[in-house]
PDB file of N, CA and C in Angstrom:
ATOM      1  N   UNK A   1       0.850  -1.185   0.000  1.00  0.00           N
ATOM      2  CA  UNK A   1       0.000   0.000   0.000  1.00  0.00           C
ATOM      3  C   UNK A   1       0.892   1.242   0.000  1.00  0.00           C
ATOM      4  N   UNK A   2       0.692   2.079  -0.647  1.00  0.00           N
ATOM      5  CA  UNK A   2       1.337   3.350  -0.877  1.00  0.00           C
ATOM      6  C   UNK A   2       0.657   4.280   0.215  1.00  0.00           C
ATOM      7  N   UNK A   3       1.687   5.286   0.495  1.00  0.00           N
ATOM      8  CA  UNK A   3       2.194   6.138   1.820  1.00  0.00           C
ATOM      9  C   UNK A   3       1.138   7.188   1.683  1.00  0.00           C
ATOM     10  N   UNK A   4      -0.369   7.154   2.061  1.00  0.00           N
ATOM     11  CA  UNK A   4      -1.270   8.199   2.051  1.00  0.00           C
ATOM     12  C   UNK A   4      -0.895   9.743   2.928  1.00  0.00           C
ATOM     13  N   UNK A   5      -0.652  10.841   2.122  1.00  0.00           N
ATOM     14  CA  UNK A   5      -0.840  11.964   2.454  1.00  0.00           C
ATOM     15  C   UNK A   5      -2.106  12.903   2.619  1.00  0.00           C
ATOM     16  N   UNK A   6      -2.563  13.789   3.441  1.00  0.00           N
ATOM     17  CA  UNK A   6      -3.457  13.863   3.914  1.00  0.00           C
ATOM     18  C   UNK A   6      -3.758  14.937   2.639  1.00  0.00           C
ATOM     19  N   UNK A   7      -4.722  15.537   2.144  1.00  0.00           N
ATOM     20  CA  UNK A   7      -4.984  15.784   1.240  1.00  0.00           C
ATOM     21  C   UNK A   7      -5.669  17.610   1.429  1.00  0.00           C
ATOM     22  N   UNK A   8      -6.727  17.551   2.210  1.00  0.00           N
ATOM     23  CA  UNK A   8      -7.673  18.433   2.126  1.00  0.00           C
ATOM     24  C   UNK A   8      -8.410  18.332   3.807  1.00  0.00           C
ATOM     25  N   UNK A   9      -8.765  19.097   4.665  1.00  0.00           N
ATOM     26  CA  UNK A   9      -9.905  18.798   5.246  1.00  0.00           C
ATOM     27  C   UNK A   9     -10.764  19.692   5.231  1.00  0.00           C
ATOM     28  N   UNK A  10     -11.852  18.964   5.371  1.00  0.00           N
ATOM     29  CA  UNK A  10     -13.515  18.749   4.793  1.00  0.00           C
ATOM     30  C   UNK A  10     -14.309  19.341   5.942  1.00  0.00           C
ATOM     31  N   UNK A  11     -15.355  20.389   5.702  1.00  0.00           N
ATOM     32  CA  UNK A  11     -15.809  20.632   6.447  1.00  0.00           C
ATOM     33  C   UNK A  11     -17.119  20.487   7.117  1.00  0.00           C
ATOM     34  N   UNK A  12     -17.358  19.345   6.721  1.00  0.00           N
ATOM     35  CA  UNK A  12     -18.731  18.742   7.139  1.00  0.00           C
ATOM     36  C   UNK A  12     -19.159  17.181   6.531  1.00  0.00           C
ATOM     37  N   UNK A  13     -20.103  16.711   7.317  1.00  0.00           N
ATOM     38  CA  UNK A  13     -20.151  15.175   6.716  1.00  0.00           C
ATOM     39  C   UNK A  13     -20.352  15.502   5.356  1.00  0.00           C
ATOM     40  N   UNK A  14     -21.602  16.244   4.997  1.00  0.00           N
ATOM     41  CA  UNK A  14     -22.044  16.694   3.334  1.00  0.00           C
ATOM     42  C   UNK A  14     -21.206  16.680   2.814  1.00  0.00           C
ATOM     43  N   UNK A  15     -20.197  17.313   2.419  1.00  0.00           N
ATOM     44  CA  UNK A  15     -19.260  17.427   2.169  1.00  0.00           C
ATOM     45  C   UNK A  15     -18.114  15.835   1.558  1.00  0.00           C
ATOM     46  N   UNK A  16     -17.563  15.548   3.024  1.00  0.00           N
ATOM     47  CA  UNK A  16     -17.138  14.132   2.875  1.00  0.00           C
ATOM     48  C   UNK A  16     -18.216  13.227   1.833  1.00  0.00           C
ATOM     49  N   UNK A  17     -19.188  13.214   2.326  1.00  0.00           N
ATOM     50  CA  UNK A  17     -20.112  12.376   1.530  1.00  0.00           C
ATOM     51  C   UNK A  17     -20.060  12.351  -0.253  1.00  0.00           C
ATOM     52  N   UNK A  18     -20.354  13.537  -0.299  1.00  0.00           N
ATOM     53  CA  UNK A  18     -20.066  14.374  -1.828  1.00  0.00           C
ATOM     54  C   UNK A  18     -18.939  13.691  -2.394  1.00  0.00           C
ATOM     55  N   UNK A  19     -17.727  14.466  -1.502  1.00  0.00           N
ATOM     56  CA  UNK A  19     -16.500  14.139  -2.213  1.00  0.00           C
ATOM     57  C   UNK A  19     -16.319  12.722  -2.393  1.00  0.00           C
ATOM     58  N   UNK A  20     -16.749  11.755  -1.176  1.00  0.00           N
ATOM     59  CA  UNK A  20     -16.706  10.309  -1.769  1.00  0.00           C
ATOM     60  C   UNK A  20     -16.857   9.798  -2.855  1.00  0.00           C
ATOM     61  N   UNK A  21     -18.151  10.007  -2.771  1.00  0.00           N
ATOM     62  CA  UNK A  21     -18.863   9.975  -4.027  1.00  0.00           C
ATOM     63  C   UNK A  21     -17.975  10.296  -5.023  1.00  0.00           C
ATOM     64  N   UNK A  22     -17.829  11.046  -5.615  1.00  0.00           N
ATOM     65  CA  UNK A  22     -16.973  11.626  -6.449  1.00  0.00           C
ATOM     66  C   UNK A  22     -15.739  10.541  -6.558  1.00  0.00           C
ATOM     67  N   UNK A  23     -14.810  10.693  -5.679  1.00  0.00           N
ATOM     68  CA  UNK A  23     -13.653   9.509  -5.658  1.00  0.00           C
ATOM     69  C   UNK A  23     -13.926   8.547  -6.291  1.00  0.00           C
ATOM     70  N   UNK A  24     -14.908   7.633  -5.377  1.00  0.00           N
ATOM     71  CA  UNK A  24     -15.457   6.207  -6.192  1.00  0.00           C
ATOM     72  C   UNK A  24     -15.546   6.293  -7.178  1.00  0.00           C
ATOM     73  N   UNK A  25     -16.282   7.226  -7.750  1.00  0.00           N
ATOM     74  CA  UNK A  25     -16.791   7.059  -9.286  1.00  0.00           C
ATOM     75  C   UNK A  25     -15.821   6.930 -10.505  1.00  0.00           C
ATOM     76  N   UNK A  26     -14.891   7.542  -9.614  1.00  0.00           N
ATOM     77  CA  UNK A  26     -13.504   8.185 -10.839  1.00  0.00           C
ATOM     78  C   UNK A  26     -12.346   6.961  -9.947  1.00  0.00           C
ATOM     79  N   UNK A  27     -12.917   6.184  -9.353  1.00  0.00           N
ATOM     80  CA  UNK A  27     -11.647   5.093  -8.924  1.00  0.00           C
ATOM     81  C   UNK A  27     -10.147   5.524  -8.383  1.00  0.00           C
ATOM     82  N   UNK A  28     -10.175   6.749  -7.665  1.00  0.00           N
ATOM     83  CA  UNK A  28      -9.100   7.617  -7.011  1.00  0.00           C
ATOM     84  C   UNK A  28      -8.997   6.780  -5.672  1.00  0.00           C
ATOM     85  N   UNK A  29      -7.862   5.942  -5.322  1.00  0.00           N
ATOM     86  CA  UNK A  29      -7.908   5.908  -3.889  1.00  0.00           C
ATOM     87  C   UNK A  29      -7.607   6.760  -2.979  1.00  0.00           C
ATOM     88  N   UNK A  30      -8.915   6.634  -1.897  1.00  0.00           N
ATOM     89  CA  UNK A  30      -8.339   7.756  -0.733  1.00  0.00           C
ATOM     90  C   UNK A  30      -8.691   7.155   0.442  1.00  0.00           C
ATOM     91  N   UNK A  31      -8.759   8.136   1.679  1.00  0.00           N
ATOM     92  CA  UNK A  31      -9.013   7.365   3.006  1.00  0.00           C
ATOM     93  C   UNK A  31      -9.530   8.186   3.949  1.00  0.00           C
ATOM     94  N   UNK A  32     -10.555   8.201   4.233  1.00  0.00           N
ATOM     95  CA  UNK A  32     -11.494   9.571   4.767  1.00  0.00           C
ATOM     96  C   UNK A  32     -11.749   9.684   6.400  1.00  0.00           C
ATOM     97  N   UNK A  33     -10.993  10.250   6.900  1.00  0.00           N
ATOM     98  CA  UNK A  33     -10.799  10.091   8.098  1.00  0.00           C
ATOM     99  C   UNK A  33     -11.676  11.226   9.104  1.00  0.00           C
ATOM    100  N   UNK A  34     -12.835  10.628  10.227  1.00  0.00           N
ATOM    101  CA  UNK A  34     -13.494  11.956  10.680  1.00  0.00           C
ATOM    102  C   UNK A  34     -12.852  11.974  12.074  1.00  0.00           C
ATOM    103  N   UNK A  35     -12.796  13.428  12.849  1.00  0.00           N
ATOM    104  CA  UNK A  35     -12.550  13.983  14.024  1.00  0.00           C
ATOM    105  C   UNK A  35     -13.299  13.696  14.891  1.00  0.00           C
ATOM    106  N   UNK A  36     -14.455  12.956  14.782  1.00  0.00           N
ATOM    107  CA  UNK A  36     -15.233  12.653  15.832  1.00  0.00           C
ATOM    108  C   UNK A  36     -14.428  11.657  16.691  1.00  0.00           C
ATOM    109  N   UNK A  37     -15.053  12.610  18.110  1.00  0.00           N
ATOM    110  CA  UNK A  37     -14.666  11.422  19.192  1.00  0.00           C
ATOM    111  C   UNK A  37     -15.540  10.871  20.117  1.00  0.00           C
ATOM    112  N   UNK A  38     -15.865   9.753  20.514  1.00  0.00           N
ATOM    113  CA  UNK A  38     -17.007   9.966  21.048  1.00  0.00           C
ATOM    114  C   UNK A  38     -17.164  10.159  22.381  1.00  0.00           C
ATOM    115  N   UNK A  39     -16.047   9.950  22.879  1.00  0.00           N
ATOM    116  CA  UNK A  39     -15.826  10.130  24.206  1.00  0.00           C
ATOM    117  C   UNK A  39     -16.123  12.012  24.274  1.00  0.00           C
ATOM    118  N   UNK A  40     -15.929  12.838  23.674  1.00  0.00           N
ATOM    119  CA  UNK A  40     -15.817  14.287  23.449  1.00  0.00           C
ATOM    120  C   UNK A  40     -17.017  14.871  22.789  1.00  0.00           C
ATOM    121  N   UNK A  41     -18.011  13.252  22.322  1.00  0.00           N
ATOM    122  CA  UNK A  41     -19.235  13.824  21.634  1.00  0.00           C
ATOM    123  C   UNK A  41     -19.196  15.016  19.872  1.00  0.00           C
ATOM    124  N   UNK A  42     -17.589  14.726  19.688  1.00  0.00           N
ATOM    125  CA  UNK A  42     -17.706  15.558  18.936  1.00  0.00           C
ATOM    126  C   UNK A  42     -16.960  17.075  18.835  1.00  0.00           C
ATOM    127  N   UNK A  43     -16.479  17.135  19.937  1.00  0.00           N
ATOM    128  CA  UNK A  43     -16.285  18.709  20.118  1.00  0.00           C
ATOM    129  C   UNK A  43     -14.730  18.860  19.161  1.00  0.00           C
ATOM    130  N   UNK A  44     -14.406  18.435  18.674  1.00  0.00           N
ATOM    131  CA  UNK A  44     -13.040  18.648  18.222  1.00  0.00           C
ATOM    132  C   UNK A  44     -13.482  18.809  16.707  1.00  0.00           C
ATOM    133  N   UNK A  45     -14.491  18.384  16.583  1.00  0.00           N
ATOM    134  CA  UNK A  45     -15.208  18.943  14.950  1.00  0.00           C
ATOM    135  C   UNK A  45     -15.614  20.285  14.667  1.00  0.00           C
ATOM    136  N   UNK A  46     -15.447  20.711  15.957  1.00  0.00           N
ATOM    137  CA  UNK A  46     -16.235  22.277  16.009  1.00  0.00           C
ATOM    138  C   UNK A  46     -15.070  23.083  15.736  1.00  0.00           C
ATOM    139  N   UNK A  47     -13.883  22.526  15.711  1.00  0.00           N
ATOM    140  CA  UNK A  47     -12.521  23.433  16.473  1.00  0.00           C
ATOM    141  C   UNK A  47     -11.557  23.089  14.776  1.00  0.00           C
ATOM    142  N   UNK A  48     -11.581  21.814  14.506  1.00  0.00           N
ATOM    143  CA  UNK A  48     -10.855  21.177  13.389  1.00  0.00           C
ATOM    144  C   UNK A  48     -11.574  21.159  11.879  1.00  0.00           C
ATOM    145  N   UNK A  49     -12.632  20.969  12.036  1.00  0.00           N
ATOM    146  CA  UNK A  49     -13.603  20.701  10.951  1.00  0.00           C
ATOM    147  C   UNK A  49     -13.790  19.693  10.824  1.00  0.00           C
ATOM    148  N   UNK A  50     -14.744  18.451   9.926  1.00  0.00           N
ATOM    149  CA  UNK A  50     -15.404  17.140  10.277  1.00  0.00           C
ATOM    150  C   UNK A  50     -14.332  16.342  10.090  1.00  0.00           C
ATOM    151  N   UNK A  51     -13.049  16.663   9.113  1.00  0.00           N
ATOM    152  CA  UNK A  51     -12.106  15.374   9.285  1.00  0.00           C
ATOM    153  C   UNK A  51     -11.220  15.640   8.321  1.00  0.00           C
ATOM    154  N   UNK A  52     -10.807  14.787   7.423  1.00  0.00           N
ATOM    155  CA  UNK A  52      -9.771  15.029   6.383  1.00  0.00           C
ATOM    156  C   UNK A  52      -9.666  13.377   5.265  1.00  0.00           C
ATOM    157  N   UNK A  53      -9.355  13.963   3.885  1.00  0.00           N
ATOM    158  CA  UNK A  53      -8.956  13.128   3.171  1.00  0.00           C
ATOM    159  C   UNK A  53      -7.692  13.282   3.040  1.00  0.00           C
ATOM    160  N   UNK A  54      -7.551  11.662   2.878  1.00  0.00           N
ATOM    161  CA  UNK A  54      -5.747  11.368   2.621  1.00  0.00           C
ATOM    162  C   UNK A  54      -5.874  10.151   1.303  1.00  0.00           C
ATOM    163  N   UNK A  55      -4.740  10.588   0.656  1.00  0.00           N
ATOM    164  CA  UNK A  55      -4.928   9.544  -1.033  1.00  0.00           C
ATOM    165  C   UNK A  55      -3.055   9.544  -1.107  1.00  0.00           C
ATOM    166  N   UNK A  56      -2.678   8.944  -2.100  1.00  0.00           N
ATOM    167  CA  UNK A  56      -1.381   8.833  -2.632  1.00  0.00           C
ATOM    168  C   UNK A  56      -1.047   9.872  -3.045  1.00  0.00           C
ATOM    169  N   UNK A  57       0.567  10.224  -2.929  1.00  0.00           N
ATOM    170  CA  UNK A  57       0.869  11.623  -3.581  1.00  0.00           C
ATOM    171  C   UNK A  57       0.369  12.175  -5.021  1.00  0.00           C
ATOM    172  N   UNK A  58       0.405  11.062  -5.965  1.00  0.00           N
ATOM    173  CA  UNK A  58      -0.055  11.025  -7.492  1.00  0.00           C
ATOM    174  C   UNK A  58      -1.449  11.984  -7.134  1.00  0.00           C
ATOM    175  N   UNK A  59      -2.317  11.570  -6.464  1.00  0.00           N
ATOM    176  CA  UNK A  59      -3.647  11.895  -6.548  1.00  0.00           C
ATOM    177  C   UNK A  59      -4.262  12.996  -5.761  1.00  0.00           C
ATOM    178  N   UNK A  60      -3.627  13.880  -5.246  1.00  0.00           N
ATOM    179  CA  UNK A  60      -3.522  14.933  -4.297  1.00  0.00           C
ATOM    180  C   UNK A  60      -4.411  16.245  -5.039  1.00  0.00           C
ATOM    181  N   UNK A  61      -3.445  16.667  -5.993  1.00  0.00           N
ATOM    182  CA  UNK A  61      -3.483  17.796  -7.172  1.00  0.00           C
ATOM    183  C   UNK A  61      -5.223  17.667  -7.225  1.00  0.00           C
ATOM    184  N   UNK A  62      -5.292  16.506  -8.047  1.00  0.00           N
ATOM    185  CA  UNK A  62      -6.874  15.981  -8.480  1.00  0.00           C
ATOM    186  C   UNK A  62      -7.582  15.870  -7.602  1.00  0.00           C
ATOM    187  N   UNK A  63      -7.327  15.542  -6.370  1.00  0.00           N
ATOM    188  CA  UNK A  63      -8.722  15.644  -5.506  1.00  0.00           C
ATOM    189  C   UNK A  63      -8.886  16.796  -5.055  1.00  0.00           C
ATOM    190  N   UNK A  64      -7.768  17.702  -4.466  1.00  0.00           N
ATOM    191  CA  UNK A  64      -7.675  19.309  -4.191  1.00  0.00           C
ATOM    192  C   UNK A  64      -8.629  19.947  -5.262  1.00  0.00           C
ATOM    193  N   UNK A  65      -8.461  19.894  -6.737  1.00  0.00           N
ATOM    194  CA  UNK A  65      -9.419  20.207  -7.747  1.00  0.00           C
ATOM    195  C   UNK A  65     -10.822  19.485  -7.858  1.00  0.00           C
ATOM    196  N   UNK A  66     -11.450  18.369  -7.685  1.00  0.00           N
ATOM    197  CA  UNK A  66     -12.870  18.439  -7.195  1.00  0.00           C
ATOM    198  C   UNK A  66     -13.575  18.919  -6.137  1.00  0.00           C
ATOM    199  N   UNK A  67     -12.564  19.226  -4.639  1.00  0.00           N
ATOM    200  CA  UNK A  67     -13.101  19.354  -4.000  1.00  0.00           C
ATOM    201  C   UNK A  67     -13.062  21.366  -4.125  1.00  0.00           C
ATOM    202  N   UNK A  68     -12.373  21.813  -4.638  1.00  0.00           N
ATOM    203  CA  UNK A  68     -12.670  23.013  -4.890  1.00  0.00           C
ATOM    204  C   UNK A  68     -13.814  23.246  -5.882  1.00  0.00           C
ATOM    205  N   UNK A  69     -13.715  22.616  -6.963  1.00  0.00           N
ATOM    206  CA  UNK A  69     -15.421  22.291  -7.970  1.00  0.00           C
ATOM    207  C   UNK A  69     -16.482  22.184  -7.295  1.00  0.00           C
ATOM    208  N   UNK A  70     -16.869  21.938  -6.533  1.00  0.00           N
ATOM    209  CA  UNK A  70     -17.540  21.024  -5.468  1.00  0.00           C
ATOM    210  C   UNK A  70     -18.036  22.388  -4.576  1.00  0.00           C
ATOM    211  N   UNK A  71     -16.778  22.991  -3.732  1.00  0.00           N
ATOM    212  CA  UNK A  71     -16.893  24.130  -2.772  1.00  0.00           C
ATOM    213  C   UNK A  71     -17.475  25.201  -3.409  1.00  0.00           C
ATOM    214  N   UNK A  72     -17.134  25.288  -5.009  1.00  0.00           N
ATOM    215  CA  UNK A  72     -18.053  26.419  -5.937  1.00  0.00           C
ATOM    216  C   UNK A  72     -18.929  26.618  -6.729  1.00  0.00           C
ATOM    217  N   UNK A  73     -18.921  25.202  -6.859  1.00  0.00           N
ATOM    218  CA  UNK A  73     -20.190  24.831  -7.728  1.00  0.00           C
ATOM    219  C   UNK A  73     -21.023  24.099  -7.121  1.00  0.00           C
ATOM    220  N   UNK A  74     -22.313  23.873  -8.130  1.00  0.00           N
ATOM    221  CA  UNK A  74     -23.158  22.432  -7.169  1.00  0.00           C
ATOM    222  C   UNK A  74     -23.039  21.246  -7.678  1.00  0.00           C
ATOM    223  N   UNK A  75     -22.825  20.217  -6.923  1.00  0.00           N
ATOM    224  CA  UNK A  75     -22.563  19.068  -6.923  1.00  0.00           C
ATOM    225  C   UNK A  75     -22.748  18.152  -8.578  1.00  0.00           C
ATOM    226  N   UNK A  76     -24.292  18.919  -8.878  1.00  0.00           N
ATOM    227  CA  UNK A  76     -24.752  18.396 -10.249  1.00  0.00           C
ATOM    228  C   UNK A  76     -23.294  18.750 -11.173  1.00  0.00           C
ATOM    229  N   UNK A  77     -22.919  19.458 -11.501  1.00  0.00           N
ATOM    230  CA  UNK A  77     -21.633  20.236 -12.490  1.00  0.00           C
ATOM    231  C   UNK A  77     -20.570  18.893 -12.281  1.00  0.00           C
ATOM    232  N   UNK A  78     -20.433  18.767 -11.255  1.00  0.00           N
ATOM    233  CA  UNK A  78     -19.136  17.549 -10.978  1.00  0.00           C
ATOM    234  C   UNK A  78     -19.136  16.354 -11.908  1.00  0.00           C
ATOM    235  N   UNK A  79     -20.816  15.913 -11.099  1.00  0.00           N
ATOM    236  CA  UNK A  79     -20.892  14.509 -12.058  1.00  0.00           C
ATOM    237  C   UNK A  79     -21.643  14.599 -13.203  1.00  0.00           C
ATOM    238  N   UNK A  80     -21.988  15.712 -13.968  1.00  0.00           N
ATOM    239  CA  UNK A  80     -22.379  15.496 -15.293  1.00  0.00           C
ATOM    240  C   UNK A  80     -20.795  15.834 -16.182  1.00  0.00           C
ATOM    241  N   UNK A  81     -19.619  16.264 -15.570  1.00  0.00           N
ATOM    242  CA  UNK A  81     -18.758  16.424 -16.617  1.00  0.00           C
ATOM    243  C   UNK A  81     -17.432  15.103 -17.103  1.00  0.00           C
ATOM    244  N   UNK A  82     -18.359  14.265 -16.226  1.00  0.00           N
ATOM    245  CA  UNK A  82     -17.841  12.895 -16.730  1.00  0.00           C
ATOM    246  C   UNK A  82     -18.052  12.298 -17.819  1.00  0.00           C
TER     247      UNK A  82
END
């Protein structure tokens, strides 16, 4: 397995969800990691944001660029330009 760098973090499940989505579709590996704790109920999401993606160095560039598509556009734009 190749050495995942953390990529982007995400500021809400919506978000994560979205961008998943997105990944899968286009077969990008990544690894979506959330800040929740539960012992803390959460509070470190308020402070950090919901979590962070991490993918291979190759794939960094490209996910940084959907998830900015994504942050400015609506979601529809993403997956119809496949």
């Amino acid at each position: 397995m190749e050495n995942y760098k953390k990529a982007a973090t995400l500021d809400n499940h919506f978000e994560a969800q979205l961008l998943e989505s997105v990944l899968r579709e286009r077969d990008i590996p990544h690894l979506m990691r959330s800040y929740h704790d539960t012992a803390f109920d959460g509070l470190f999401q308020t402070q950090k944001g919901w979590g962070y993606v991490s993918a291979p160095q190759g794939y960094l560039d490209e996910i940084m660029e959907i998830l900015s598509d994504l942050r400015q556009n609506d979601a529809s734009s993403i997956v119809e330009s496949e």
